[in-house]
N, C-alpha and C. Protein backbone atom coordinates (compact mmCIF):
# COMPACT_ATOMS: atom_id res chain seq x y z
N UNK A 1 16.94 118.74 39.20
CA UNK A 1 17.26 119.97 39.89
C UNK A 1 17.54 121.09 38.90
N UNK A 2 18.15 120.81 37.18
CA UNK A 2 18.66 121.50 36.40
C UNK A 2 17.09 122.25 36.28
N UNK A 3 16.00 121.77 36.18
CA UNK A 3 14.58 122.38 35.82
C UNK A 3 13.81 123.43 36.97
N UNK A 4 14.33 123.55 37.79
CA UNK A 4 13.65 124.10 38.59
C UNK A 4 14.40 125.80 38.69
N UNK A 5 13.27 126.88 38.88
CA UNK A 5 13.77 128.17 38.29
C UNK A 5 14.24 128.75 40.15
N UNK A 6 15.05 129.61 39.92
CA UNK A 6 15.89 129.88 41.30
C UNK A 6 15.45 131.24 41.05
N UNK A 7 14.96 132.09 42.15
CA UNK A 7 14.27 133.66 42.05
C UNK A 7 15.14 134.41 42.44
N UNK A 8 15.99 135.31 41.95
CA UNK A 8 17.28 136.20 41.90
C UNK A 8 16.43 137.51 43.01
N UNK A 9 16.45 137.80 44.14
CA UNK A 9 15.74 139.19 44.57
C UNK A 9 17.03 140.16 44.50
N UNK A 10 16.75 141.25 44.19
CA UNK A 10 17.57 142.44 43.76
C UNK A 10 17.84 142.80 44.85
N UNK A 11 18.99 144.00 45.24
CA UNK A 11 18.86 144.39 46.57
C UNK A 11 17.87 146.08 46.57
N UNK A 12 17.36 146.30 45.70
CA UNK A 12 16.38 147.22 45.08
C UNK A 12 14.99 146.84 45.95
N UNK A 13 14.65 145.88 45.37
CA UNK A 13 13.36 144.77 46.11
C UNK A 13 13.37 144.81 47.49
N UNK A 14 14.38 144.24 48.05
CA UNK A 14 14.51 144.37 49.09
C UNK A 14 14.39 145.80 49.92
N UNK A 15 14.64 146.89 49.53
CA UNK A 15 14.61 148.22 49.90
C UNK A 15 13.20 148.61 50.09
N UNK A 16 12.95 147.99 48.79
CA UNK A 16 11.30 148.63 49.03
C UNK A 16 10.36 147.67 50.03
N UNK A 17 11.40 146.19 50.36
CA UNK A 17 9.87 145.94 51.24
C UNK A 17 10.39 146.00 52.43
N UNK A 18 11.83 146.28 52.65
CA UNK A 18 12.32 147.25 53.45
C UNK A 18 11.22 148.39 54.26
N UNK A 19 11.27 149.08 53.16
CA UNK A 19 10.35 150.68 53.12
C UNK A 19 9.20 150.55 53.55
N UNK A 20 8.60 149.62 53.16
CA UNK A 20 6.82 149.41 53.29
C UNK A 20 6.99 148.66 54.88
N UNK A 21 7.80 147.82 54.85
CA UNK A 21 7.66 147.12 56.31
C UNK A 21 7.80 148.32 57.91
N UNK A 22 8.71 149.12 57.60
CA UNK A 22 9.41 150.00 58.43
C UNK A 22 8.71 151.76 58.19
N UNK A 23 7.90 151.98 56.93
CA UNK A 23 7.49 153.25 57.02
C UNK A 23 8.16 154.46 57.10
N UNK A 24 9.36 153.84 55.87
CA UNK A 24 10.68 154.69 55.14
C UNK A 24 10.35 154.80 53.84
N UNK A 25 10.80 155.89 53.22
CA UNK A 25 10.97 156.15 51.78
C UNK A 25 11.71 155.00 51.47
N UNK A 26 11.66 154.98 50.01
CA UNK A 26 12.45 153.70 49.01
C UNK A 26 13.72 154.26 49.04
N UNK A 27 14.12 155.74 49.12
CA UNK A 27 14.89 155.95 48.49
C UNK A 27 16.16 156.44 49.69
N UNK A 28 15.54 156.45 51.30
CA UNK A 28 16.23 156.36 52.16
C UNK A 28 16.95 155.19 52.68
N UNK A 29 16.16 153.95 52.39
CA UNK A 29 15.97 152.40 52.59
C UNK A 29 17.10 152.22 51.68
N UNK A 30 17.12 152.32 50.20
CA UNK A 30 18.03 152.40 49.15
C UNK A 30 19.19 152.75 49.68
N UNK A 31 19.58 154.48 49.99
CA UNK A 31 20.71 154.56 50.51
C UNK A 31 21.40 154.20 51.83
N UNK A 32 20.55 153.55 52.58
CA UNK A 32 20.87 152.79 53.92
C UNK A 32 21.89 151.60 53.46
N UNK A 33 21.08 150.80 52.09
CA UNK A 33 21.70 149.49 52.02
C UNK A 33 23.00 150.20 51.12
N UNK A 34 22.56 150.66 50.46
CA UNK A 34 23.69 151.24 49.44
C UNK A 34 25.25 151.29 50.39
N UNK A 35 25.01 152.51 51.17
CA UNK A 35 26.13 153.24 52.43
C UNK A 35 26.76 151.62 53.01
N UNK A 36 25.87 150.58 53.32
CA UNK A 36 26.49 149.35 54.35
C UNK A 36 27.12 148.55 52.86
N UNK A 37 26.84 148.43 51.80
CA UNK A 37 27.25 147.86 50.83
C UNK A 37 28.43 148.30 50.57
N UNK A 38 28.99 149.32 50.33
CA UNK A 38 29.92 150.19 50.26
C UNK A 38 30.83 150.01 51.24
N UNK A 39 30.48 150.32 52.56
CA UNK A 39 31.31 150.11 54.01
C UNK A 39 32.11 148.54 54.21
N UNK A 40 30.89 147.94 53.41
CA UNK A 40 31.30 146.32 53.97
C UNK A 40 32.96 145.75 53.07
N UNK A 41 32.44 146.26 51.67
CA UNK A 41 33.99 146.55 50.33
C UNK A 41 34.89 147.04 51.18
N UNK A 42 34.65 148.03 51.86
CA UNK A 42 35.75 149.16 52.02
C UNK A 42 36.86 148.10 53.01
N UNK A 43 35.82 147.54 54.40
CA UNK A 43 36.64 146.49 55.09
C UNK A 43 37.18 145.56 54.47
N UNK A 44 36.45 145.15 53.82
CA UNK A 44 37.42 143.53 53.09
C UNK A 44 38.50 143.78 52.28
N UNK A 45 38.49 145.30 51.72
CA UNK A 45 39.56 145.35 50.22
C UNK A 45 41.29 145.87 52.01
N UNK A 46 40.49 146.08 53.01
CA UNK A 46 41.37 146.73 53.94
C UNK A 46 41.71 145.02 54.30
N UNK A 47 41.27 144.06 54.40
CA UNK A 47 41.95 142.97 54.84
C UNK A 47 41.04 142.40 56.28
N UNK A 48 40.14 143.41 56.39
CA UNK A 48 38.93 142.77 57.98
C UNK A 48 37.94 141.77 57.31
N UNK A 49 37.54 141.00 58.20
CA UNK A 49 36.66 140.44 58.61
C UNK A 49 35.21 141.03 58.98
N UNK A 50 34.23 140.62 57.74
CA UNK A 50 32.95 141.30 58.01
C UNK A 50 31.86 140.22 58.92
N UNK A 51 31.83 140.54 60.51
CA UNK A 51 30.55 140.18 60.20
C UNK A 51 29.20 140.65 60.64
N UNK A 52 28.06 139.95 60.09
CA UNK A 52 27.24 140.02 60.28
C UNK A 52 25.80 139.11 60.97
N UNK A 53 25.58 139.51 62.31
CA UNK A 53 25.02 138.88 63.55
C UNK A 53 23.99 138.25 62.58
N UNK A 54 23.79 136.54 62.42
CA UNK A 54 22.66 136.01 61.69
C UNK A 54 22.65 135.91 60.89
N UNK A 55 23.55 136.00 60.10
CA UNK A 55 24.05 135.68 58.48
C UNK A 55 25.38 135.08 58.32
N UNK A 56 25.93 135.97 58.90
CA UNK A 56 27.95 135.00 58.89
C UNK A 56 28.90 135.86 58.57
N UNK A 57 30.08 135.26 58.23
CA UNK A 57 30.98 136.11 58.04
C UNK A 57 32.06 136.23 56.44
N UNK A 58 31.83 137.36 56.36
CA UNK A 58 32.62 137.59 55.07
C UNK A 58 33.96 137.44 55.33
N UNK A 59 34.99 137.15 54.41
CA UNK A 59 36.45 137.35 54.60
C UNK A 59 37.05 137.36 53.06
N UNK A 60 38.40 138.11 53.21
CA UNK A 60 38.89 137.73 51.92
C UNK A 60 40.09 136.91 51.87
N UNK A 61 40.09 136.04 51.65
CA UNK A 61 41.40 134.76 51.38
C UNK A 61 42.51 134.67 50.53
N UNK A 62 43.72 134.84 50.89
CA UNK A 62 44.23 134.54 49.81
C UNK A 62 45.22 133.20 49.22
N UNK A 63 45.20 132.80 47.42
CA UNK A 63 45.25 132.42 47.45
C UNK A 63 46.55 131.89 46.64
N UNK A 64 47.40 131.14 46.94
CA UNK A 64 48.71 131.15 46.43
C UNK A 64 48.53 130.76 45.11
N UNK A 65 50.19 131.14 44.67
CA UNK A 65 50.35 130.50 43.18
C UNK A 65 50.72 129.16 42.91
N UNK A 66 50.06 128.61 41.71
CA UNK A 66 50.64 127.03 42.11
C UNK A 66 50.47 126.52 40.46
N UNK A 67 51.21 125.30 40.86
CA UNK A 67 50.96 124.80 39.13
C UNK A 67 49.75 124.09 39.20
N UNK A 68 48.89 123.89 37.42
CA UNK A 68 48.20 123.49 37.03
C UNK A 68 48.29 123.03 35.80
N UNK A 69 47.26 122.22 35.81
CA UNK A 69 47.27 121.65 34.31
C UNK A 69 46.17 121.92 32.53
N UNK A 70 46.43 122.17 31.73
CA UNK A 70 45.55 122.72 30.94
C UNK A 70 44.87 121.46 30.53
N UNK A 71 43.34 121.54 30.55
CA UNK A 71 42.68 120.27 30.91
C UNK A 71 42.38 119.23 29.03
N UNK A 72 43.09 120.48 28.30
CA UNK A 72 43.11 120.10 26.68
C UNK A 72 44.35 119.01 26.52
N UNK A 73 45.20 120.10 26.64
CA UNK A 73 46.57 119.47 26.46
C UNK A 73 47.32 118.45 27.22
N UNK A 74 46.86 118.84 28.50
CA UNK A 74 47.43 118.27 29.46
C UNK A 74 49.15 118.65 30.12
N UNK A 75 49.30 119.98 29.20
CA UNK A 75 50.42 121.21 29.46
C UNK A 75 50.58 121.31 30.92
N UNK A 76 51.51 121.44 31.32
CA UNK A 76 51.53 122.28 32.89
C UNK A 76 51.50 124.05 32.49
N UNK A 77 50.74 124.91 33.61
CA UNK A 77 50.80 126.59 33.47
C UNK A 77 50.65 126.50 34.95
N UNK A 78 51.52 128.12 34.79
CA UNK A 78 51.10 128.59 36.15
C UNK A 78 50.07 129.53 35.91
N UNK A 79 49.37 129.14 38.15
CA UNK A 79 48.35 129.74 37.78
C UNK A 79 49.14 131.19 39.17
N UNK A 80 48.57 132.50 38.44
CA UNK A 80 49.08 133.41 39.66
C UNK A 80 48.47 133.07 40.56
N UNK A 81 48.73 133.94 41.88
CA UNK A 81 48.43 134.21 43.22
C UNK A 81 47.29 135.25 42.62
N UNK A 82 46.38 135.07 43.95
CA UNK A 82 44.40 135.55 43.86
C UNK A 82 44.49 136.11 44.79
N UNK A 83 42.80 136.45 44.92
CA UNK A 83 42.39 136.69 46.25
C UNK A 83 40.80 135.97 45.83
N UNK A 84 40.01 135.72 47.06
CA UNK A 84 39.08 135.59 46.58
C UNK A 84 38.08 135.38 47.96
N UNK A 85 37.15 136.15 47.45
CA UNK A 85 35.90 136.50 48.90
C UNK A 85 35.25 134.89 49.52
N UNK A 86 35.35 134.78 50.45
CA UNK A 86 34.46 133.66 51.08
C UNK A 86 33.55 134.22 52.31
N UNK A 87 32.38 133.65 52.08
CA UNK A 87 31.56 133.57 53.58
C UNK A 87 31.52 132.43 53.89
N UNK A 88 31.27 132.34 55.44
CA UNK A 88 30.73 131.59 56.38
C UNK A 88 29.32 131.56 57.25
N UNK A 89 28.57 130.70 56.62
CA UNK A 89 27.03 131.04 57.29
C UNK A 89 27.10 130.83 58.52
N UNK A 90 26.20 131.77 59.40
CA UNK A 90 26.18 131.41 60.39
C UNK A 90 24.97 129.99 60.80
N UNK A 91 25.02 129.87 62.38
CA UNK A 91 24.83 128.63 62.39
C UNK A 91 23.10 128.82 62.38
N UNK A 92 22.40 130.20 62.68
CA UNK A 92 20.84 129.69 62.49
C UNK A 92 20.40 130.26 61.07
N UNK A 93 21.51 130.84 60.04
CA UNK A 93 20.94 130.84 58.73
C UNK A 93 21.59 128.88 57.76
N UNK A 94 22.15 128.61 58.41
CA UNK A 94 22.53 127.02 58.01
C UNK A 94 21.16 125.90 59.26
N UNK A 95 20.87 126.26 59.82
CA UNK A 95 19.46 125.63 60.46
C UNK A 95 18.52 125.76 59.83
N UNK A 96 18.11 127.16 59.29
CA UNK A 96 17.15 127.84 59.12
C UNK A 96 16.66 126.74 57.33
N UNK A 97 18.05 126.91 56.66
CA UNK A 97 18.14 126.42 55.13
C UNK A 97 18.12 124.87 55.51
């Protein structure tokens, strides 16, 4: 599985076949995704729940402080309190894959 190459699409790429599919400029398509990219931050850093019909749902979690161990030494450290983004696929992009 380590050999096999994984194709990164930009959200650039996407704009443009965006554009060509729909018979929009690149650069309207661009700021469409741009504006919802932006909007979607703005909710989560506010503490909502993003979602999105056919893909899933964004959230931001948080996550307490707790002890750990340094995996050298075998030291105890604390680790602080996080936050950290999770999605949830929805159920026909987890069919679909």
């Amino acid at each position: 599985m380590a050999d096999e190459k994984v194709l990164t699409v930009a959200l650039t790429k996407m704009a443009a076949d965006l554009a060509a599919k729909h018979d929009m400029s690149k650069k309207a398509v661009s700021t469409l995704l741009g504006d919802f990219v932006e909007m979607t931050v703005k909710n989560l850093k506010k503490g909502n729940k993003v979602r999105i019909t056919g893909l899933g749902i964004f959230q931001v979690k948080k996550r307490p402080a707790r002890l750990g161990r340094n995996p050298l030494t075998g030291e105890q450290i604390k680790i602080k309190a996080s936050k950290k983004l999770a999605f949830r696929a929805a159920k026909e992009v987890k069919e679909a894959i």
